[in-house]
N, C-alpha and C. Protein backbone atom coordinates (compact mmCIF):
# COMPACT_ATOMS: atom_id res chain seq x y z
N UNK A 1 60.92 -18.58 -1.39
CA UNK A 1 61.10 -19.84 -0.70
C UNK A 1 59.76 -20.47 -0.31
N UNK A 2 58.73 -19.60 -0.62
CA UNK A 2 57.37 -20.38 -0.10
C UNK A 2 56.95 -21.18 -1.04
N UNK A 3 55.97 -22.07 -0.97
CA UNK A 3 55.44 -22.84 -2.05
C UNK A 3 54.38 -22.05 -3.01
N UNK A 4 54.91 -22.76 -4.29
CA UNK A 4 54.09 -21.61 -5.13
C UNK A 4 52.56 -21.59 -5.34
N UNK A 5 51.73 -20.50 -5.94
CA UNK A 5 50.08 -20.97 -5.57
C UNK A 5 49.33 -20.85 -4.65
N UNK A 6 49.81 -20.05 -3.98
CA UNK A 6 49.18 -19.79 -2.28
C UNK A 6 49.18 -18.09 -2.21
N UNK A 7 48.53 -17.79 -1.62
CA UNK A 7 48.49 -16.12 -1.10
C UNK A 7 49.09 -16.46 0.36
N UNK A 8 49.80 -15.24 0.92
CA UNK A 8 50.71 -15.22 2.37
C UNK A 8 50.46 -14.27 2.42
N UNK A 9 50.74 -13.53 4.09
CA UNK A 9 50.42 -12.74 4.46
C UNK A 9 51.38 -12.86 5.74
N UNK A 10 51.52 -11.80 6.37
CA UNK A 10 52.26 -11.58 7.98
C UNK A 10 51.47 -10.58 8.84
N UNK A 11 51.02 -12.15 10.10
CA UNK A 11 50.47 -11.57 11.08
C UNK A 11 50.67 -11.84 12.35
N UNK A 12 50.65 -11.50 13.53
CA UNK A 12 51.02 -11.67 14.83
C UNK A 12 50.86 -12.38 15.79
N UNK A 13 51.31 -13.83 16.32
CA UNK A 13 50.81 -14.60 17.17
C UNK A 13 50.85 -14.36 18.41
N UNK A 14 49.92 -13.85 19.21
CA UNK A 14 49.92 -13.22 20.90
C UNK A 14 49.55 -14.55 21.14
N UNK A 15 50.51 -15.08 22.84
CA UNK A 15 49.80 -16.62 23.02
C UNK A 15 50.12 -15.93 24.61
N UNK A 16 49.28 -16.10 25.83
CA UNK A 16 50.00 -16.61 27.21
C UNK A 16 49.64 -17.65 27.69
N UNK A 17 49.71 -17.95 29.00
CA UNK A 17 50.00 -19.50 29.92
C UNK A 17 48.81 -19.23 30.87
N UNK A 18 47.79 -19.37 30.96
CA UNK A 18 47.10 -19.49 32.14
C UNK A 18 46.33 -20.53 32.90
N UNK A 19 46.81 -20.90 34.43
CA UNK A 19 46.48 -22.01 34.88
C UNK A 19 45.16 -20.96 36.41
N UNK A 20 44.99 -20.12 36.31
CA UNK A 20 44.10 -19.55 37.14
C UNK A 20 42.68 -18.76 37.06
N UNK A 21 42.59 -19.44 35.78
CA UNK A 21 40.95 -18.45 35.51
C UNK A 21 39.98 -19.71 34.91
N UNK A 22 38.58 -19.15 35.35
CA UNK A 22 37.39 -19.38 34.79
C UNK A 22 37.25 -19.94 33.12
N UNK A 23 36.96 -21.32 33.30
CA UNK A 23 37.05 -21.37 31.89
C UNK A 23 35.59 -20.90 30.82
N UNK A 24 34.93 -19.91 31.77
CA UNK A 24 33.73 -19.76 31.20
C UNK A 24 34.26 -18.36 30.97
N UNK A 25 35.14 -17.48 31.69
CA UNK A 25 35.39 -16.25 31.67
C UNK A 25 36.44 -16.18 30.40
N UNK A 26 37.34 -17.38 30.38
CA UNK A 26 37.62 -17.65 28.91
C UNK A 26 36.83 -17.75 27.81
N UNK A 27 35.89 -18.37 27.71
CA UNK A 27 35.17 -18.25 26.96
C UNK A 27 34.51 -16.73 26.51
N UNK A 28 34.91 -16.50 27.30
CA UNK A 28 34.18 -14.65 27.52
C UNK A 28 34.83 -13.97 26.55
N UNK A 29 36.37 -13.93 26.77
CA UNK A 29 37.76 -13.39 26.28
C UNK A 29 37.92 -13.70 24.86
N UNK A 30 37.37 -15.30 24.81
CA UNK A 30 37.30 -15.47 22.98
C UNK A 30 36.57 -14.75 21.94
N UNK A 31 35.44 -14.04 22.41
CA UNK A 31 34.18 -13.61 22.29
C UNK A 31 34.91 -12.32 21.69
N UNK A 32 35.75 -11.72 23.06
CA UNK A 32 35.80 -10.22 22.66
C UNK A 32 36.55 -10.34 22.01
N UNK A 33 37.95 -10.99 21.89
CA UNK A 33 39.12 -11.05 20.90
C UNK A 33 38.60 -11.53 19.55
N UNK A 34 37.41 -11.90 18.89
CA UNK A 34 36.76 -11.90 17.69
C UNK A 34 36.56 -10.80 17.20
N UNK A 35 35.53 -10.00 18.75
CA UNK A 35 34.95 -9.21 18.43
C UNK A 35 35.84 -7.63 18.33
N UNK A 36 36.76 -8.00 18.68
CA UNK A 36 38.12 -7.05 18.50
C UNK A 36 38.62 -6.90 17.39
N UNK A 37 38.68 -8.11 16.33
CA UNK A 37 39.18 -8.13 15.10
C UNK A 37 39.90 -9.38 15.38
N UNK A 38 40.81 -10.16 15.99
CA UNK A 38 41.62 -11.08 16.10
C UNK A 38 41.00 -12.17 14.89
N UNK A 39 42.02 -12.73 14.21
CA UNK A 39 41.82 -13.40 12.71
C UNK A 39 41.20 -14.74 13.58
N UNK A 40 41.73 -15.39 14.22
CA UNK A 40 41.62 -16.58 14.73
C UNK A 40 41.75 -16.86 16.44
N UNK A 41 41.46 -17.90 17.38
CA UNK A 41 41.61 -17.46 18.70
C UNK A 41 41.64 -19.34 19.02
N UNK A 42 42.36 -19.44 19.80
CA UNK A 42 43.02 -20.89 20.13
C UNK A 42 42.63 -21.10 21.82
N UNK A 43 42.16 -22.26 22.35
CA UNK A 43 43.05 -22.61 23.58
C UNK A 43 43.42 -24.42 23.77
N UNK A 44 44.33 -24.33 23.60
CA UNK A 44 45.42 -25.67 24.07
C UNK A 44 45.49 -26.06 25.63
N UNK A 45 45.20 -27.02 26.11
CA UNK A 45 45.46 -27.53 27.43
C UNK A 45 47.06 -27.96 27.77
N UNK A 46 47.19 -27.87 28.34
CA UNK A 46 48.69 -27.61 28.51
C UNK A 46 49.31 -28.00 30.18
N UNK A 47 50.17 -28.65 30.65
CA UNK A 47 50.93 -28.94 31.53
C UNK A 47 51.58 -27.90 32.19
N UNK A 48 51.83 -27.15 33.18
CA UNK A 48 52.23 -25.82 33.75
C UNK A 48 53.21 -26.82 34.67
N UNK A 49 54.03 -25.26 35.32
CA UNK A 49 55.23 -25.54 35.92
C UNK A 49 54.25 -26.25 38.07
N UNK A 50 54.85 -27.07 38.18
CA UNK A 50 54.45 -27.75 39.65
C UNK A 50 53.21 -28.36 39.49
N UNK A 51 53.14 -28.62 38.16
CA UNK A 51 52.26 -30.19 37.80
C UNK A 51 51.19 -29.44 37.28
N UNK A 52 50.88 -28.36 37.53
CA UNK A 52 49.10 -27.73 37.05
C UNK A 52 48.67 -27.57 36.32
N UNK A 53 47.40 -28.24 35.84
CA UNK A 53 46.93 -28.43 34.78
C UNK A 53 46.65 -26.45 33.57
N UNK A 54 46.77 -26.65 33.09
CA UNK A 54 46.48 -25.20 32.30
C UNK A 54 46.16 -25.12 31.28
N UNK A 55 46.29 -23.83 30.47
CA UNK A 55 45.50 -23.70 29.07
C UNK A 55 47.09 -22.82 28.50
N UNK A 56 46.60 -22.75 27.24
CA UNK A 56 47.50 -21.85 26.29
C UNK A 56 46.57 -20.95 25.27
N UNK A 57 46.26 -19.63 25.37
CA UNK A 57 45.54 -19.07 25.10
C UNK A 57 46.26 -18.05 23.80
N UNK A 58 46.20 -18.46 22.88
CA UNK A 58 46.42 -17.93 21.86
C UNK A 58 45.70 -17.48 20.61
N UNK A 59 46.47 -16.44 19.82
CA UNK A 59 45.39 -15.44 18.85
C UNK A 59 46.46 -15.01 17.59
N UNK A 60 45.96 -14.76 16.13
CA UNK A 60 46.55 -14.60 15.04
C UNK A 60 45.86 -13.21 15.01
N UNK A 61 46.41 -11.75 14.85
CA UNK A 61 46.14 -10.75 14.68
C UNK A 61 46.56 -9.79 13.34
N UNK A 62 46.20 -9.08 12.97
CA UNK A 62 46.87 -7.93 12.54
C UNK A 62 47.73 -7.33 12.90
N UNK A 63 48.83 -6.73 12.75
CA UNK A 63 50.06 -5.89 13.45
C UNK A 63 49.40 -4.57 14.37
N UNK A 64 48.43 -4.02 13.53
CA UNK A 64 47.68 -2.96 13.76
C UNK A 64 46.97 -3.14 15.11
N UNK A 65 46.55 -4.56 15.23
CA UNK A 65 45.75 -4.55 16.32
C UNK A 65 46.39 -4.67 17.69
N UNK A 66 47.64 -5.06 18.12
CA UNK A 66 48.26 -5.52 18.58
C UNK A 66 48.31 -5.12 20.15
N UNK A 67 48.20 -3.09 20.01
CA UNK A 67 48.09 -2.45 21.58
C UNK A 67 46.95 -3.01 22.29
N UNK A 68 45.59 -2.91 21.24
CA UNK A 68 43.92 -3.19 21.57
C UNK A 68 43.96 -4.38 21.94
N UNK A 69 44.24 -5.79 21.27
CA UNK A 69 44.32 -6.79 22.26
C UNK A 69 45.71 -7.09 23.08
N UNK A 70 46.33 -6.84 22.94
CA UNK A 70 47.16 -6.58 24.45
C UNK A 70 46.63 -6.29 25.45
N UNK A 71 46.11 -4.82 25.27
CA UNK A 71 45.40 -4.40 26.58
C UNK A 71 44.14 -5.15 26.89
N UNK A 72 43.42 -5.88 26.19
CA UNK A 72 42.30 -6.55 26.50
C UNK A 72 43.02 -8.10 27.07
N UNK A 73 43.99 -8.45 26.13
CA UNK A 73 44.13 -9.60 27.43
C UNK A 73 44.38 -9.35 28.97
N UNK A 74 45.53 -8.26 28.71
CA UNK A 74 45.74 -8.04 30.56
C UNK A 74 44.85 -7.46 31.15
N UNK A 75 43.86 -7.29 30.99
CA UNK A 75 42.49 -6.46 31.62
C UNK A 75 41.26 -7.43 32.08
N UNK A 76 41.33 -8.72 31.28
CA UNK A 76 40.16 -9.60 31.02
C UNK A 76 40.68 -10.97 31.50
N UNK A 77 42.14 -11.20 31.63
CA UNK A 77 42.42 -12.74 31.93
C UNK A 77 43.35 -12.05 33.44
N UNK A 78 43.76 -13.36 33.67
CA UNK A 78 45.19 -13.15 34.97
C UNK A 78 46.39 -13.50 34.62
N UNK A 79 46.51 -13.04 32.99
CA UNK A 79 48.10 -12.92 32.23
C UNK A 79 48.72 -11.90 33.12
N UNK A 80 50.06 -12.62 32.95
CA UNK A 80 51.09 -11.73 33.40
C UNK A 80 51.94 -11.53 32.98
N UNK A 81 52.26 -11.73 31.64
CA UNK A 81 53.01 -12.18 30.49
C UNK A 81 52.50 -12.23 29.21
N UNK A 82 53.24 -12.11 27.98
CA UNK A 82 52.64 -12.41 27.03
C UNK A 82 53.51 -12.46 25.81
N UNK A 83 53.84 -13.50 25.28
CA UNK A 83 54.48 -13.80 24.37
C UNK A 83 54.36 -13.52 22.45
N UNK A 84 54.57 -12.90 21.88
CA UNK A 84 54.09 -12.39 20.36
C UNK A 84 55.23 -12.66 19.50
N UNK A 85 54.98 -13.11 18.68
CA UNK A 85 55.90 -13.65 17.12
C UNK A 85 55.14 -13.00 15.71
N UNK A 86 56.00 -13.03 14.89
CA UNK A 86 55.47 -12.89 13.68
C UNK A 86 55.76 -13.76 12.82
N UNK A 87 54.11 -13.69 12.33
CA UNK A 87 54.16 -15.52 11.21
C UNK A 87 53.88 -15.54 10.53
N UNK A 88 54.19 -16.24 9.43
CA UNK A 88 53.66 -16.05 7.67
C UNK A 88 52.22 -17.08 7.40
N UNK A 89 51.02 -16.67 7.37
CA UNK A 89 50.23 -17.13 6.89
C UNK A 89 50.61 -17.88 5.41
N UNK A 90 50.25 -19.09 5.14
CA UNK A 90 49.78 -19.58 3.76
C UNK A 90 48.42 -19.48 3.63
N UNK A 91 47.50 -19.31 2.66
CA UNK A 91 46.27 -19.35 2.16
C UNK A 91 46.10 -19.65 1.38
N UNK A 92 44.94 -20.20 0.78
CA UNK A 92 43.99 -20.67 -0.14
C UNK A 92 43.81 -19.02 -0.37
N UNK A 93 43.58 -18.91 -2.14
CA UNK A 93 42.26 -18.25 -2.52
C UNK A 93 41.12 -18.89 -2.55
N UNK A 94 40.00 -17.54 -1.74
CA UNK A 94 38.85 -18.35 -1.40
C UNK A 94 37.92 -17.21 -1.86
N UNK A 95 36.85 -17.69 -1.91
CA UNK A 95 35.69 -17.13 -2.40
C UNK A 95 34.28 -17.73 -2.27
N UNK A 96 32.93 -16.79 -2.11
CA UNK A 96 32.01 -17.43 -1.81
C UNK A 96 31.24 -17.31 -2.53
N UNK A 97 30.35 -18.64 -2.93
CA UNK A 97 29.48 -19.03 -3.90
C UNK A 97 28.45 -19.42 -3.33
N UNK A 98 27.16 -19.51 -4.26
CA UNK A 98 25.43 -19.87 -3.59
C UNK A 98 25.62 -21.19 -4.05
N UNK A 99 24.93 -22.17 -3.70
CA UNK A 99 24.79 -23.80 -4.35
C UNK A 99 23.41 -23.62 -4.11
N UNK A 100 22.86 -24.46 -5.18
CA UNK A 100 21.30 -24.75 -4.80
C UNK A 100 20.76 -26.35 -4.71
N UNK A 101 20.53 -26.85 -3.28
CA UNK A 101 20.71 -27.90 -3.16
C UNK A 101 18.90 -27.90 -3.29
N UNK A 102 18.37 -29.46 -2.22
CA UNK A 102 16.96 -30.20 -2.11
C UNK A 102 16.63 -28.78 -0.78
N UNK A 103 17.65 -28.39 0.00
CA UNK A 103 17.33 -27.37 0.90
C UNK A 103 17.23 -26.43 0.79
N UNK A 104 17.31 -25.81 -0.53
CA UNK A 104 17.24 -24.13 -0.85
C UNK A 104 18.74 -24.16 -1.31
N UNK A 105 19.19 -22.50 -1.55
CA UNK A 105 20.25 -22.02 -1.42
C UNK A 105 21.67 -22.11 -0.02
N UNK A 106 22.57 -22.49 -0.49
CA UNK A 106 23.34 -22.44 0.91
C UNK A 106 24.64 -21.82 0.26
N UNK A 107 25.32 -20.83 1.23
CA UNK A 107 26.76 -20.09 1.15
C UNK A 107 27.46 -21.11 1.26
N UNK A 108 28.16 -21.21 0.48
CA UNK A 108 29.93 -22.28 0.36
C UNK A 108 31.22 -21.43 0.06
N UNK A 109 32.06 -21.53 0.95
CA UNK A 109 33.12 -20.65 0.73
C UNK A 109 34.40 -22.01 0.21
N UNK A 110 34.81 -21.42 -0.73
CA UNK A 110 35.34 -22.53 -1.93
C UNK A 110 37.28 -21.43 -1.72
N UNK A 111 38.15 -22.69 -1.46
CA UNK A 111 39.39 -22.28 -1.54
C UNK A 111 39.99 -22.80 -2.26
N UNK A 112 40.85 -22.20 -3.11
CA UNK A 112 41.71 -22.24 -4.38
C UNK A 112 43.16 -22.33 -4.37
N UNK A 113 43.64 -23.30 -4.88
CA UNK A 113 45.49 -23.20 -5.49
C UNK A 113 45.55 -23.01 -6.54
N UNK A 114 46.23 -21.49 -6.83
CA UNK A 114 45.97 -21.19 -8.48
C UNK A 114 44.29 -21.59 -8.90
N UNK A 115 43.96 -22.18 -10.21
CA UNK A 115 43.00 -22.13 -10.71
C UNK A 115 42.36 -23.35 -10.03
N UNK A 116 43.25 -24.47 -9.36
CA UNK A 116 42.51 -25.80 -8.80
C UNK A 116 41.75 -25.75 -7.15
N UNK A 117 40.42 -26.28 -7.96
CA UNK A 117 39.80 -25.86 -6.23
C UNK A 117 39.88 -27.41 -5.16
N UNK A 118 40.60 -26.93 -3.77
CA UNK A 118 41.21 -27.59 -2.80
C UNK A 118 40.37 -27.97 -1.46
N UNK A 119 39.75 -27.20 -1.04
CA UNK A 119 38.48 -26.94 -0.56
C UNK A 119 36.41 -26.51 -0.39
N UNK A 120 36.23 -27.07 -0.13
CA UNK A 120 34.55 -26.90 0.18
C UNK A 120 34.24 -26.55 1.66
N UNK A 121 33.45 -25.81 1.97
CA UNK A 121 33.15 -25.64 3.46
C UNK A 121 31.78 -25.04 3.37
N UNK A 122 31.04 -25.65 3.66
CA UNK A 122 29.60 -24.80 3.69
C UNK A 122 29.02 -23.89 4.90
N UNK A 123 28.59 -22.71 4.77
CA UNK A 123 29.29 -21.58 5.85
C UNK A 123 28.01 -22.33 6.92
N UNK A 124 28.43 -22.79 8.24
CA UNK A 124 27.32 -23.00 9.41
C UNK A 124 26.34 -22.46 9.46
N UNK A 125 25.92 -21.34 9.47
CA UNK A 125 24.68 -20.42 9.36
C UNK A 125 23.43 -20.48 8.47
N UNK A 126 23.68 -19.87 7.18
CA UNK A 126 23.74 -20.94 6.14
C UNK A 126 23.03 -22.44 5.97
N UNK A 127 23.54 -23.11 6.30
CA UNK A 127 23.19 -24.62 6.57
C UNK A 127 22.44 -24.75 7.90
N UNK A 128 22.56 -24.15 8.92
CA UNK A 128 21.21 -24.26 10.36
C UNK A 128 20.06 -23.73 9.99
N UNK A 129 20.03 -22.36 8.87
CA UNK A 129 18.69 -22.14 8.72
C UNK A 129 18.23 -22.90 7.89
N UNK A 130 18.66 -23.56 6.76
CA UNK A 130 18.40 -24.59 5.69
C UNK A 130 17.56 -25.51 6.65
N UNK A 131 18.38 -26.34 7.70
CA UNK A 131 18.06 -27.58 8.34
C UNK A 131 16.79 -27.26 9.30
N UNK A 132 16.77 -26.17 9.74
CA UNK A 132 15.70 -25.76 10.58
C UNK A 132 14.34 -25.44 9.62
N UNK A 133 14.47 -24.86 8.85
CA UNK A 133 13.29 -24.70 7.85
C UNK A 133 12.80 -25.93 7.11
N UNK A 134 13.98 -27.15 7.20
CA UNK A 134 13.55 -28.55 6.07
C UNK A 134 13.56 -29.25 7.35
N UNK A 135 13.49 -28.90 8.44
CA UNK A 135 13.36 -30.32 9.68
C UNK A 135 14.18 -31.05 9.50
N UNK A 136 15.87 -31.18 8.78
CA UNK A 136 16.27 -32.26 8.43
C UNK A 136 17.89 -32.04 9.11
N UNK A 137 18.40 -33.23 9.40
CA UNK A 137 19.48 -32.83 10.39
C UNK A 137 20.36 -32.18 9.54
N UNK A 138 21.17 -31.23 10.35
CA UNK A 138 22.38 -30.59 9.99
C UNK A 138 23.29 -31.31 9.03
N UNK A 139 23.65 -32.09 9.19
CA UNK A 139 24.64 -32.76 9.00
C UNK A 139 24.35 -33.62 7.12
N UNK A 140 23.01 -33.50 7.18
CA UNK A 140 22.14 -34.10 5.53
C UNK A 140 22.49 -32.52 4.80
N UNK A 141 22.37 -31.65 5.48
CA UNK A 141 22.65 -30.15 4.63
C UNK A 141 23.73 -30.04 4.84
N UNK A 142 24.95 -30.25 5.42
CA UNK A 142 26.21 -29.58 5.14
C UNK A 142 26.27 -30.76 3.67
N UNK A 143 25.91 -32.16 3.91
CA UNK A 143 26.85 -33.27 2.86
C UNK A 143 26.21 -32.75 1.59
N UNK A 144 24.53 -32.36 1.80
CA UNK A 144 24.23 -31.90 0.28
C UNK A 144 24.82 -30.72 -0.55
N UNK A 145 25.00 -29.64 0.81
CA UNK A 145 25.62 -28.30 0.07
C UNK A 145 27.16 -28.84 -0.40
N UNK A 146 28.23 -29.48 0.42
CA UNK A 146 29.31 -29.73 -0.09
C UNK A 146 29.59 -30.67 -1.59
N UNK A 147 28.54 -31.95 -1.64
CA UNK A 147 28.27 -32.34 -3.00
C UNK A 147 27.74 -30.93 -3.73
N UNK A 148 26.99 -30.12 -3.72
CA UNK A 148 26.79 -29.08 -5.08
C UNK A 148 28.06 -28.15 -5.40
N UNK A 149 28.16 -28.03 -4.32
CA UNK A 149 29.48 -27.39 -4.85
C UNK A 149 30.92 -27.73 -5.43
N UNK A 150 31.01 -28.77 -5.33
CA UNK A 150 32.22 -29.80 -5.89
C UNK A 150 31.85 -30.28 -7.50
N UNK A 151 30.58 -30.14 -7.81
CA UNK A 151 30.04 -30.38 -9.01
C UNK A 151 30.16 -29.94 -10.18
């Protein structure tokens, strides 16, 4: 029933509600839930119950990972709760290629439907040392690396 041409996968959406913490100590929490393994890490501003302003702090995991950040959210935020689903990723096949632009070499990670390519993204890193070594803004090296690679 999925659309054809795509790679899928099933992985775990942990999300809770928090209207009482530090949004720098959040920032903290994103850090480790990367650095935990978590595929992806979200926060949504959000309307809470008796008007209060809040966040929605959510994460795409592995099944595997699931006890490890559990226990790191309730340890690190003022969850008291925590809500988890399981969801079918769609994907691109993707893969990473060198381009050689006016700035040197830059990483482009190139995503695929079947044999047609759908995406360009030139990896940030990548492109800051380019721009820092050519003095030239960021933004002249992402457009050059994304023109070589579309080429």
């Amino acid at each position: 029933m999925l659309p054809k041409g795509y790679e899928s996968d099933q992985v775990l959406q942990l999300e809770t509600n928090l209207d009482d913490i530090s949004p720098e100590v959040v920032g903290h929490v994103t850090e480790l839930l990367f650095a935990a393994g978590a595929l992806d890490v979200w926060i949504t501003p959000i309307q809470m119950k008796k008007q209060r302003p809040g966040m929605l702090l959510a994460l795409l995991c592995e099944k595997g990972l699931l006890e490890c950040l559990t226990e790191l959210l309730f340890a690190e935020t003022t969850a008291f709760g925590l809500r988890i689903s399981e969801v079918t990723r769609l994907k691109l096949r993707r893969d990473f290629v060198s381009v050689d632009t006016s700035f040197g070499p830059i990483t482009v990670k190139r995503g695929f439907r079947g044999d047609t390519l759908l995406q360009v993204a030139p990896e940030y890193e990548s492109c800051k040392a380019a721009a820092t070594r050519s003095s030239r803004p960021l933004h002249e090296v992402f457009t050059a690396a994304r023109d070589a690679a579309r080429e």
